[in-house]
Protein backbone atom coordinates (compact mmCIF):
# COMPACT_ATOMS: atom_id res chain seq x y z
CA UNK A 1 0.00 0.00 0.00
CA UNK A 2 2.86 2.37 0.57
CA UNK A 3 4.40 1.77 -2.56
CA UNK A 4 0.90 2.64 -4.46
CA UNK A 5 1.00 5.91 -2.67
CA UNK A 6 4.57 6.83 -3.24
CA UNK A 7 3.71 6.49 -7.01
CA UNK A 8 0.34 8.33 -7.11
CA UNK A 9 2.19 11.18 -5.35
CA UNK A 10 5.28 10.73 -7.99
CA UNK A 11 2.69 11.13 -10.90
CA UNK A 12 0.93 13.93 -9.42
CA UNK A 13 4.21 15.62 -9.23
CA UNK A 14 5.36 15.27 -12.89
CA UNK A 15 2.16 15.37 -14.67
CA UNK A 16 2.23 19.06 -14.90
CA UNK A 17 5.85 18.61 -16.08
CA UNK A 18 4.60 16.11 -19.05
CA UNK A 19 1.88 18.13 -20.06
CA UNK A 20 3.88 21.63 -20.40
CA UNK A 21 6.78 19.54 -22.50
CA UNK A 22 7.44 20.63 -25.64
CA UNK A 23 6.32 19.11 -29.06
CA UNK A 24 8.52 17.51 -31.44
CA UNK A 25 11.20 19.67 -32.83
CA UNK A 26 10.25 20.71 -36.59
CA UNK A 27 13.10 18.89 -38.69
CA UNK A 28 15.59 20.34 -40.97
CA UNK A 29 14.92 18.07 -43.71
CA UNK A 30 12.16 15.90 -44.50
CA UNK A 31 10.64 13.84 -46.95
CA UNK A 32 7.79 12.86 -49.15
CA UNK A 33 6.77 9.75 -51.17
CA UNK A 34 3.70 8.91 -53.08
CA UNK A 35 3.33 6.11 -50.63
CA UNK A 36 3.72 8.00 -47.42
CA UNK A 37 0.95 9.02 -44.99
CA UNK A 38 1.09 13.15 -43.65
CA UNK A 39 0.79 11.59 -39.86
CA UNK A 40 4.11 10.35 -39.82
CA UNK A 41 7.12 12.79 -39.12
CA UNK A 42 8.71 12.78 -42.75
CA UNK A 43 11.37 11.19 -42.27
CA UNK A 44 13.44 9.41 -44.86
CA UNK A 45 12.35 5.85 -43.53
CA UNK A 46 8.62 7.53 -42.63
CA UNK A 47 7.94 10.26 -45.45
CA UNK A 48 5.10 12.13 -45.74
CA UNK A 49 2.75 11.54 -48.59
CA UNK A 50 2.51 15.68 -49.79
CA UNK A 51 4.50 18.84 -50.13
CA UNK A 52 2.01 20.70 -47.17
CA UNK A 53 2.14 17.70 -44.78
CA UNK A 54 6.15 18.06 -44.65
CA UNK A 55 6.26 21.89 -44.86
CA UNK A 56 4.10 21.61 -41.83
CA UNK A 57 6.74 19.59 -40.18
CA UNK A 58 9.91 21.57 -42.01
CA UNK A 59 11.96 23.80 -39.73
CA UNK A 60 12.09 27.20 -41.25
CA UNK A 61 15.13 27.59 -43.54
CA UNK A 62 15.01 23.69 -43.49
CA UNK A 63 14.93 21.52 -46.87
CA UNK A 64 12.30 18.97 -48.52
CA UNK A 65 13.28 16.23 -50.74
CA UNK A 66 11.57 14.05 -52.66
CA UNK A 67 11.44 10.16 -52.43
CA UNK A 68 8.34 10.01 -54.78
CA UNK A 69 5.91 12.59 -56.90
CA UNK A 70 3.77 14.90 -54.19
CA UNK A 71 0.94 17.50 -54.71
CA UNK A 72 0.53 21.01 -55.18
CA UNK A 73 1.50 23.07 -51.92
CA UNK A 74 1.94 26.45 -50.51
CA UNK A 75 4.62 28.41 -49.61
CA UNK A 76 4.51 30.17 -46.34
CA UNK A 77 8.54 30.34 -45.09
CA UNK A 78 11.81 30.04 -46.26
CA UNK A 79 12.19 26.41 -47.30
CA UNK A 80 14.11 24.39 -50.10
CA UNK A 81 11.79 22.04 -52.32
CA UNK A 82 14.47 19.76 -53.86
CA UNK A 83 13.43 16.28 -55.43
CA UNK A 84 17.00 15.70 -57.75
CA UNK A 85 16.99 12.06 -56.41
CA UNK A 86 13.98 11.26 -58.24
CA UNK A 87 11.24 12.69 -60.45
CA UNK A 88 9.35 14.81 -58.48
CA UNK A 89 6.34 16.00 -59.48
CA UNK A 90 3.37 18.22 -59.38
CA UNK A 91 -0.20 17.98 -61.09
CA UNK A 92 -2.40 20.86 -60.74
CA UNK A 93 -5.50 20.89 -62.43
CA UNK A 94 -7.71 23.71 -62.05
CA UNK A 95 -5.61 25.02 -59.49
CA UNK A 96 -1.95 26.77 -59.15
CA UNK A 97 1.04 24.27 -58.67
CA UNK A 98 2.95 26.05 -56.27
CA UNK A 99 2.07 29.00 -54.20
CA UNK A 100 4.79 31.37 -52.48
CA UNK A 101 3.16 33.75 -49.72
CA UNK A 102 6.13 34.20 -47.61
CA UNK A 103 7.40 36.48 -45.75
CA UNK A 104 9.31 40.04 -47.19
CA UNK A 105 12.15 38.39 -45.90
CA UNK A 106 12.18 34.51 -46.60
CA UNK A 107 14.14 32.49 -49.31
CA UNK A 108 12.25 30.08 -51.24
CA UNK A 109 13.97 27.54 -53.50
CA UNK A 110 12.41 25.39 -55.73
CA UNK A 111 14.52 22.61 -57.81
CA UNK A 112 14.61 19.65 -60.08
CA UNK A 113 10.35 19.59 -59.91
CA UNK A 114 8.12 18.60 -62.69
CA UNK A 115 4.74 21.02 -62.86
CA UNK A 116 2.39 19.72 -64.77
CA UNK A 117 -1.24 21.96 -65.60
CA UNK A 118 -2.99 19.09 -67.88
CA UNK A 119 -6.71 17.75 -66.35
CA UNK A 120 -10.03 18.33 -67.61
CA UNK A 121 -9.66 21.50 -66.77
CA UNK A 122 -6.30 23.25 -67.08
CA UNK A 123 -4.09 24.44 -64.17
CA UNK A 124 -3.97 28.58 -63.90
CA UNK A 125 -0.63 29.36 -62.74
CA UNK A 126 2.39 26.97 -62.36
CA UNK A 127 4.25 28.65 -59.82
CA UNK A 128 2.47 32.07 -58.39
CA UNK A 129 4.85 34.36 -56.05
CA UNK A 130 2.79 36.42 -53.61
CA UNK A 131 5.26 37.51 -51.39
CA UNK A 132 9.06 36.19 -50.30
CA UNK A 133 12.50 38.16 -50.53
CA UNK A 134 14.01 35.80 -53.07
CA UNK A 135 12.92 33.24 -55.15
CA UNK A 136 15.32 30.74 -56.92
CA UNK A 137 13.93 28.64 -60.00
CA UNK A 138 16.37 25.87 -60.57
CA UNK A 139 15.83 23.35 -62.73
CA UNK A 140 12.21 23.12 -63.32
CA UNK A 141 9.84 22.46 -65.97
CA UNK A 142 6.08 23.72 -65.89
CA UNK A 143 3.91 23.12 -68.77
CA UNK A 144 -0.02 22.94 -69.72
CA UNK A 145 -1.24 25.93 -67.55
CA UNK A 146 -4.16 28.01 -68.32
CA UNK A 147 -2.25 31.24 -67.79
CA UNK A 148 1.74 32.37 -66.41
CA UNK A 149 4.06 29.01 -66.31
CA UNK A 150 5.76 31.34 -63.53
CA UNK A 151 3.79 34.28 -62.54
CA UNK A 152 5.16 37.04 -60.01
CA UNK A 153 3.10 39.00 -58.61
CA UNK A 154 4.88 40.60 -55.51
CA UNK A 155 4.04 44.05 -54.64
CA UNK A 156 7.44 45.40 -53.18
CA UNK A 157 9.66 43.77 -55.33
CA UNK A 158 12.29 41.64 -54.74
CA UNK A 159 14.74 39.05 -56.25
CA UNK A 160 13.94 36.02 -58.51
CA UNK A 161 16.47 33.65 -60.55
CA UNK A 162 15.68 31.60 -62.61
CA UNK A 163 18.33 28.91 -64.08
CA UNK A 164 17.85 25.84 -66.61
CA UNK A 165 14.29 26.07 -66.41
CA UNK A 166 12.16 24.86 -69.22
CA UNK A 167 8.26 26.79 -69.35
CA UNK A 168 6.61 25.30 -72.59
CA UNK A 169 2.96 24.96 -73.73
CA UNK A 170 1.28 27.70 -71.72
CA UNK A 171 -1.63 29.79 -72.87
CA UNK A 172 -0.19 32.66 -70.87
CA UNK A 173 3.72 33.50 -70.57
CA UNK A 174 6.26 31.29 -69.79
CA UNK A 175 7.19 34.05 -67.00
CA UNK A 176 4.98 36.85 -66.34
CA UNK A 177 5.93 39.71 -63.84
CA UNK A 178 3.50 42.20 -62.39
CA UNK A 179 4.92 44.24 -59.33
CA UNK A 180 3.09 47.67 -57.97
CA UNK A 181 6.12 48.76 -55.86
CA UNK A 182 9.73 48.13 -55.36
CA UNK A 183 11.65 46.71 -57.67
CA UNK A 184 11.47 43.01 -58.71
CA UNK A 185 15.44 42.19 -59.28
CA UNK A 186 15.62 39.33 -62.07
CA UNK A 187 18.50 37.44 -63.58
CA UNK A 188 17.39 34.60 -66.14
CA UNK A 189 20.36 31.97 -67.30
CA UNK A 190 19.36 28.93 -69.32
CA UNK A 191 15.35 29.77 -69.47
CA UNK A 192 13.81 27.53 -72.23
CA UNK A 193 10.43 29.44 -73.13
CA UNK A 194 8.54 28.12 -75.98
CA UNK A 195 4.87 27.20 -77.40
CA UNK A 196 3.26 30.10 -74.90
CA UNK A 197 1.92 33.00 -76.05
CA UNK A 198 4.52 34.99 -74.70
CA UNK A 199 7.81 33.76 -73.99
CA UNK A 200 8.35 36.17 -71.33
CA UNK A 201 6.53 39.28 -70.52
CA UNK A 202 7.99 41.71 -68.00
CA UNK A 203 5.87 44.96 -66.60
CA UNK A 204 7.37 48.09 -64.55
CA UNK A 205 9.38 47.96 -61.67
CA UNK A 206 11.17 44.88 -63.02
CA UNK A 207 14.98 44.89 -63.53
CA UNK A 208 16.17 41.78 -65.69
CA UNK A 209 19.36 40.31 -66.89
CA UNK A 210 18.66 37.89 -69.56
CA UNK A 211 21.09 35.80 -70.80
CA UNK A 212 21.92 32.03 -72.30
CA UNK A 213 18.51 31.77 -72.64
CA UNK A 214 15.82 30.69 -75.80
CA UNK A 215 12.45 31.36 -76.60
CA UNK A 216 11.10 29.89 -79.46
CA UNK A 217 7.84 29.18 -81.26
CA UNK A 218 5.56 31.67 -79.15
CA UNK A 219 3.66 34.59 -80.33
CA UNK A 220 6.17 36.85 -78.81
CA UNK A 221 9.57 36.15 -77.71
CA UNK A 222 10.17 38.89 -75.79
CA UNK A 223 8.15 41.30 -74.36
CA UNK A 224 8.40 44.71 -72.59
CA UNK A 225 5.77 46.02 -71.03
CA UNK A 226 7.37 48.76 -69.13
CA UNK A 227 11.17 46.86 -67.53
CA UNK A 228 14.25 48.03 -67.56
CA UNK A 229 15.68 44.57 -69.75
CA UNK A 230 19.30 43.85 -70.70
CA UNK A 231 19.58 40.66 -73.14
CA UNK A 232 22.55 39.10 -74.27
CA UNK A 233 23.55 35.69 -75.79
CA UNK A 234 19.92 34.57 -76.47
CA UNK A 235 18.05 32.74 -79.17
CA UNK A 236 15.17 34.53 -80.50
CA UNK A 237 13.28 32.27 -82.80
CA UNK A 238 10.26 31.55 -84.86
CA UNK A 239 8.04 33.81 -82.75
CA UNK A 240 5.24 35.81 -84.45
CA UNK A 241 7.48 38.70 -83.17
CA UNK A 242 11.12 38.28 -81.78
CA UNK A 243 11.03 41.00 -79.34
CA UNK A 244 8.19 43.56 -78.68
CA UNK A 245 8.61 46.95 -76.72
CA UNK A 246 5.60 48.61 -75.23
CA UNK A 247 7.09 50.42 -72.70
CA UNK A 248 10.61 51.00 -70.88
CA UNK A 249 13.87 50.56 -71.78
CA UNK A 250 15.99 47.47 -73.48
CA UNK A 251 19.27 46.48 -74.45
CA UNK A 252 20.16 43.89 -77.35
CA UNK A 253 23.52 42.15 -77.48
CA UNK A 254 24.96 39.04 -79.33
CA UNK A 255 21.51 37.52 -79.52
CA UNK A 256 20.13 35.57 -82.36
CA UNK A 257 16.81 37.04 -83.53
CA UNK A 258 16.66 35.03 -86.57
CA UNK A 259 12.79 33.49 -88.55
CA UNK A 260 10.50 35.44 -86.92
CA UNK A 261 7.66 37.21 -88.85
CA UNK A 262 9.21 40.35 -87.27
CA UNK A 263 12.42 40.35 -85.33
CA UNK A 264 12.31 43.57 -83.79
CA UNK A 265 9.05 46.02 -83.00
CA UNK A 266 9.06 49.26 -80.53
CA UNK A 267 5.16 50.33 -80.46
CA UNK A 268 6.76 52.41 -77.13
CA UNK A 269 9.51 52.78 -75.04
CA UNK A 270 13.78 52.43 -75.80
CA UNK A 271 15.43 49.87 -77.77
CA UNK A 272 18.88 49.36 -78.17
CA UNK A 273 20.67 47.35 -79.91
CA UNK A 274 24.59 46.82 -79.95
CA UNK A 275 26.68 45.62 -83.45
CA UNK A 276 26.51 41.93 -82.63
CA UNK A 277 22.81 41.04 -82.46
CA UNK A 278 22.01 39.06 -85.94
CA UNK A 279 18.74 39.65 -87.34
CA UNK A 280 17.36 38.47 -90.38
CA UNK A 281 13.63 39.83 -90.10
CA UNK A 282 12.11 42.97 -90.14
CA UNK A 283 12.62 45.72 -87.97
CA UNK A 284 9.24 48.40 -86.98
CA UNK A 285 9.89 51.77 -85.09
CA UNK A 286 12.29 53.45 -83.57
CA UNK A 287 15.50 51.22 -83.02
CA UNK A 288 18.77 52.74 -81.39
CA UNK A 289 21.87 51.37 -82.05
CA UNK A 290 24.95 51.94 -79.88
CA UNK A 291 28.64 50.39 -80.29
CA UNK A 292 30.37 49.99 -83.43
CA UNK A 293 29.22 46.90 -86.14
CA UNK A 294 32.26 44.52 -87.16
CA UNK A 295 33.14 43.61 -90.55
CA UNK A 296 31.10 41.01 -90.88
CA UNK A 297 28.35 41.54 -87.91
CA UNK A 298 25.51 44.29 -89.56
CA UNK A 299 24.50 46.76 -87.31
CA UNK A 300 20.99 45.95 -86.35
């Protein structure tokens, strides 16, 4: 009988310590896999089965990679979405793929992921940035979406990259930017655009460095809408029009604006284009050209 009530009092003791502990630790990395369950902890041995059941249980700053194909998710900290091991994919019918509503100051990084629009009824956006500080496209294809492959729409600006990316097959641009305030910061290396409508389309307040990059066999390769664009070392091809200015300011080097049914056409803003571009369509309005032509490189 004595030992029963040493042990009742021992429990009333700790039981107050039990219940204030503290809940699992959020992990660094997790996991998902197509045949995981969002109840377990995402582990590598105990995945989850989506991308929202492991952010849920992703440290901030922390890292999710993919064991298996997951579903369309959003974005709410800096996190890492990174499924090179395997094929990771998305399929978002009538919905967006991935949403990024982070913080002013988070870093979002999204790599080696398949996003795929194609249902009944077509996906709108492939990836749609709300909010964050920087966003890094690495890697990625997104295809078959109603409207922007990659649409951002942040209202103070801030960075995006986007590297070895293919967008293909949208009815709306393969990247899209719309920012109210700020300045959106862009650098594009190895962006494969083609079969959209536009292959990019960039508005005011946007900044870009484009470079390494194609867009091919859209209605409009390139389009200015009010950005201040430098492009260099691109392939501009088979659009309806190569490069379209309706607004802003752009700069044309070394690029390849070659079998379009118009290479160049300012309707508004600045276009400049430097001794090395090589264009074999027509030009329409105003085009300034700046740095001396080579022998054999006409100034365009």
């Amino acid at each position: 009988m004595r030992r029963i009530f040493l042990l009742a009092a021992l429990l009333v003791f700790i039981a107050p310590l039990l219940a204030s502990a503290p809940a699992h630790a959020q992990a660094t990395r997790t996991w998902i896999s197509g045949v995981g369950d969002d109840v377990n902890p995402c582990s590598r041995t105990a995945p989850c089965k989506t991308f929202a059941g492991a952010i849920s249980k992703t440290a901030a700053g922390g890292e999710i990679d993919c064991l298996d194909p997951g579903g369309f998710v959003t974005i709410t900290k800096s996190i890492t979405l990174d499924c090179q091991a395997t094929n990771g994919s998305i399929l978002a019918s009538a919905t967006n793929g991935i949403n990024v509503n982070a913080a002013s100051t988070d870093l979002v990084i999204l790599r080696n992921l398949s996003i795929n629009g194609a249902g009944t009824t077509l996906g709108l956006h492939g990836i749609n940035i709300l909010s964050a500080g920087a966003v890094t496209i690495e890697n990625v294809k997104v295809f078959n979406f109603s409207q922007q492959a990659i649409a951002d729409l942040r209202s103070t600006g801030g960075a995006l990259t986007i590297i070895n990316t293919d967008v293909h097959t949208n009815l709306g641009a393969g990247l899209g930017t719309s920012t109210s305030g700020g300045t959106l910061r862009v650098l594009i290396d190895g962006l494969h655009s083609f079969d959209n409508s536009f292959g990019i389309a960039l508005s005011t307040n946007t900044s870009a460095m484009i470079r390494n990059s194609d867009f091919s066999n859209n209605t409009t390769g390139i389009d200015n809408e009010g950005a201040l664009i430098v492009a260099t070392g691109n392939a501009i091809s088979n659009n309806g029009t190569g490069v379209l200015s309706q607004g802003g300011t752009m700069r044309l080097s070394n690029n390849d604006i070659a079998l379009n049914s118009v290479g160049i056409n300012n309707l508004n803003g600045t276009v400049i284009t430097y001794g090395n571009n090589r264009n074999t369509s027509s030009t329409s309005g105003t085009i300034t050209p700046a740095g001396g032509a080579t022998p054999d490189l006409g100034q365009q």
